[in-house]
Each structure stands twice: as structure tokens, then as C-alpha cells.
C-alpha atoms as a PDB file:
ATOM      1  CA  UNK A   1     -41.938 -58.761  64.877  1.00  0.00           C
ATOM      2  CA  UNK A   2     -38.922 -60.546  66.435  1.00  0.00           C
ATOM      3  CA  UNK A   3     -37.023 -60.653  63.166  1.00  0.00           C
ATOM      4  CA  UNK A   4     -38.046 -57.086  61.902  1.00  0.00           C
ATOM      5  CA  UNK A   5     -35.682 -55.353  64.461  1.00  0.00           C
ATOM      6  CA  UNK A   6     -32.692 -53.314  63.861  1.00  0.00           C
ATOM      7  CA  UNK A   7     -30.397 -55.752  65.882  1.00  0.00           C
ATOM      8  CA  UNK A   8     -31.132 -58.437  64.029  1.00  0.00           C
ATOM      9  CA  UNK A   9     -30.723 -56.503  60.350  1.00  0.00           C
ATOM     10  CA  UNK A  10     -27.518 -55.815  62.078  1.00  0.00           C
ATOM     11  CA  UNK A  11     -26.417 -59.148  63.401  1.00  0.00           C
ATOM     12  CA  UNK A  12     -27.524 -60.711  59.367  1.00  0.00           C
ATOM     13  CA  UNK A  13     -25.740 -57.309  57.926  1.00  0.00           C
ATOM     14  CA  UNK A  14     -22.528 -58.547  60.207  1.00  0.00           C
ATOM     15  CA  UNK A  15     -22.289 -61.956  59.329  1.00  0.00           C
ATOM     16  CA  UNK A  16     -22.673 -60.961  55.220  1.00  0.00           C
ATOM     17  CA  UNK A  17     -19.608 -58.954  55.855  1.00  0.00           C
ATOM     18  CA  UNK A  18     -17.905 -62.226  57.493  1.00  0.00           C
ATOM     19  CA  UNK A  19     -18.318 -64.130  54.945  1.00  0.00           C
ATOM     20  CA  UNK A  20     -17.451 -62.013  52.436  1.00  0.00           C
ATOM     21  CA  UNK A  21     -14.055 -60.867  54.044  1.00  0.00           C
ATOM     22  CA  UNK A  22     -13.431 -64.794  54.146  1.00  0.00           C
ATOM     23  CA  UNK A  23     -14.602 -65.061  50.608  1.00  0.00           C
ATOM     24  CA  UNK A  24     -12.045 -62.398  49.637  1.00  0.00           C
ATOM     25  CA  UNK A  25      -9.521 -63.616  51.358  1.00  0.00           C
ATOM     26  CA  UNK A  26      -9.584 -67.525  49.582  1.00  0.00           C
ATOM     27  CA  UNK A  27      -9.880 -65.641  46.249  1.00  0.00           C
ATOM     28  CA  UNK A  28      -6.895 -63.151  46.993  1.00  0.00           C
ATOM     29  CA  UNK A  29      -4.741 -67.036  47.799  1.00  0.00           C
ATOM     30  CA  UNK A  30      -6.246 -68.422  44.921  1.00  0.00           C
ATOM     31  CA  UNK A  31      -8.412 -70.860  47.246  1.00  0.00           C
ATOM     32  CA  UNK A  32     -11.565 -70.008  45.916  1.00  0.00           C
ATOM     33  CA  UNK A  33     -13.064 -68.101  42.996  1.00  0.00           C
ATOM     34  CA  UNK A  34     -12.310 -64.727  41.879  1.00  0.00           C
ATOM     35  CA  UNK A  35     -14.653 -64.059  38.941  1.00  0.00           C
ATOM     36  CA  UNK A  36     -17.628 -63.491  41.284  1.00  0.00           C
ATOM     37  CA  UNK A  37     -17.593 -60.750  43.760  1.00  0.00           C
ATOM     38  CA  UNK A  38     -17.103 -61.903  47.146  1.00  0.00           C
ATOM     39  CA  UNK A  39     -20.143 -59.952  48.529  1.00  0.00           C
ATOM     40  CA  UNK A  40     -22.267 -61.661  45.543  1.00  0.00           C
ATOM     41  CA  UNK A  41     -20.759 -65.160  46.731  1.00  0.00           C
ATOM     42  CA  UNK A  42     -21.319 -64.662  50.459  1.00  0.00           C
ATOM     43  CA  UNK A  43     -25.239 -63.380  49.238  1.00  0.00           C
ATOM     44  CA  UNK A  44     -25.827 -67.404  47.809  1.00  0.00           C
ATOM     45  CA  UNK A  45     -23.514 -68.891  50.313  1.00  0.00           C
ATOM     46  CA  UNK A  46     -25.838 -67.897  53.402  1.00  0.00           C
ATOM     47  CA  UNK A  47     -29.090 -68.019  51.306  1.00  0.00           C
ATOM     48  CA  UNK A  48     -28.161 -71.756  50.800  1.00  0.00           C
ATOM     49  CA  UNK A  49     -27.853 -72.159  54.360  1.00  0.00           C
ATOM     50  CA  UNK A  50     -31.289 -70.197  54.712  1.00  0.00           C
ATOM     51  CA  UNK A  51     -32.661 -73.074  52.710  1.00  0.00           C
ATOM     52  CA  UNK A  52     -30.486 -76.182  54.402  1.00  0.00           C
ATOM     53  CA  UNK A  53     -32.844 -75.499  57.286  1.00  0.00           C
ATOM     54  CA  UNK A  54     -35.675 -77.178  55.050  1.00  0.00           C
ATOM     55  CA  UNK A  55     -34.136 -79.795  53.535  1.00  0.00           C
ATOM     56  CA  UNK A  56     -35.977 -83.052  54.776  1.00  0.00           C
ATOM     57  CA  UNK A  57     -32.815 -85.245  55.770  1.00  0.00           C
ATOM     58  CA  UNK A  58     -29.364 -84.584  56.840  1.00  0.00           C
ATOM     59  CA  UNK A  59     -28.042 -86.354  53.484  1.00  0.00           C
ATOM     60  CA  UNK A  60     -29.967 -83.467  51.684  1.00  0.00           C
ATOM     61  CA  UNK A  61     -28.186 -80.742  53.541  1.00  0.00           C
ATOM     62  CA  UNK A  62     -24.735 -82.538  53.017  1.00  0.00           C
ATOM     63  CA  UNK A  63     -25.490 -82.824  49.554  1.00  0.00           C
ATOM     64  CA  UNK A  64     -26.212 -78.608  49.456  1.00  0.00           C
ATOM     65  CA  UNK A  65     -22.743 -78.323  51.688  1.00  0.00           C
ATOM     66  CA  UNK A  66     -21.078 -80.208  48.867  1.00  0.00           C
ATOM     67  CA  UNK A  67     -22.494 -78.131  45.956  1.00  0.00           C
ATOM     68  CA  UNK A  68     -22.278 -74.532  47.478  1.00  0.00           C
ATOM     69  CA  UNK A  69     -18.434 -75.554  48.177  1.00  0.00           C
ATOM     70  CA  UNK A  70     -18.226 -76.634  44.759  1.00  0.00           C
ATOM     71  CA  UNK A  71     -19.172 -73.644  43.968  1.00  0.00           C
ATOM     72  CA  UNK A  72     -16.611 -71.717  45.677  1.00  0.00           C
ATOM     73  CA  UNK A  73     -13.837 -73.792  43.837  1.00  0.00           C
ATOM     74  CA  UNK A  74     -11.553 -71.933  41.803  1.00  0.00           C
ATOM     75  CA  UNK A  75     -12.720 -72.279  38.069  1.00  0.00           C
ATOM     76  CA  UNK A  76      -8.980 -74.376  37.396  1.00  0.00           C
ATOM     77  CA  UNK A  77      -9.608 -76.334  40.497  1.00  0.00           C
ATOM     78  CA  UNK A  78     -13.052 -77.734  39.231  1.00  0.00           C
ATOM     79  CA  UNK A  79     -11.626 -78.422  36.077  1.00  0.00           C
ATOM     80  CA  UNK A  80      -8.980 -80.444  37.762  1.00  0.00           C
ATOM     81  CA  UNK A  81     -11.327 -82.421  39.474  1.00  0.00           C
ATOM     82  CA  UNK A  82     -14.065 -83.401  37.083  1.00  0.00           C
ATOM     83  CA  UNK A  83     -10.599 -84.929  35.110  1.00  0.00           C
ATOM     84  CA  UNK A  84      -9.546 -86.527  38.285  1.00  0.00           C
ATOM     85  CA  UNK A  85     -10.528 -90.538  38.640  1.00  0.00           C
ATOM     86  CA  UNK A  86     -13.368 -91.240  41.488  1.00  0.00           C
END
């Protein structure tokens, strides 16, 4: 019943909106992507944090922080780095 109430559809509608307004702005500088929406980005972003919470080790969760940032690279950017030496 806790999570059912308005405040909290409010507080989960206000940080989607955070993100996303981030999102956008790292696209607009050509930080991050731009051929996903930001609202569609900030929608996987926080759902992969949703599931971070049952990830059985800390290494796990670092490893889901490294791919959803991946993610947000630029398409050039990950191009540039898959070409890059280790």
C-alpha cells in the first residue's frame, strides 16, 4: 500500500523528468546519445537501477553501471573506443 500512493507516483514521475532533462542536456553537447529519446533513455537508465538492487555482488552492479553508461555513449564515441587499445 506504501508504494501505491500518489506521492510516491510523484516523487518516481519527478526523478524520470531528472534524468531525462540530464539526458537531454549530454545529447544537446554531444556527450551522450541523440538517436534515442531522452525520456526513452532515462525509462532503461532507472529500470537498470531498479534491477542493480538484485544483483548478488557489488562487482555485478558495477558491471550494470558500466554497461548502462555504455549505453549512453554517443554512437561515434563507442566506435572510438572499441578501436582504442586496452
Amino acid at each position: 500500500m506504501l508504494h501505491l500512493g500518489e506521492h510516491v507516483v510523484r516523487a518516481q514521475e519527478h526523478l524520470n523528468e531528472l534524468v531525462r532533462d540530464l539526458l537531454a542536456e549530454g545529447a544537446a553537447k554531444g556527450e551522450l546519445r541523440d538517436d534515442v529519446a531522452p525520456a526513452e533513455l532515462a525509462s532503461y537508465c532507472l529500470h537498470a537501477l531498479t534491477v542493480a538492487s538484485s544483483l548478488p555482488s557489488k562487482a555485478a552492479v558495477r558491471r550494470l553501471v558500466q554497461v548502462t553508461l555504455a549505453g549512453l555513449r554517443p554512437p561515434a564515441a563507442r566506435r572510438a573506443k572499441r578501436r582504442d587499445p586496452p
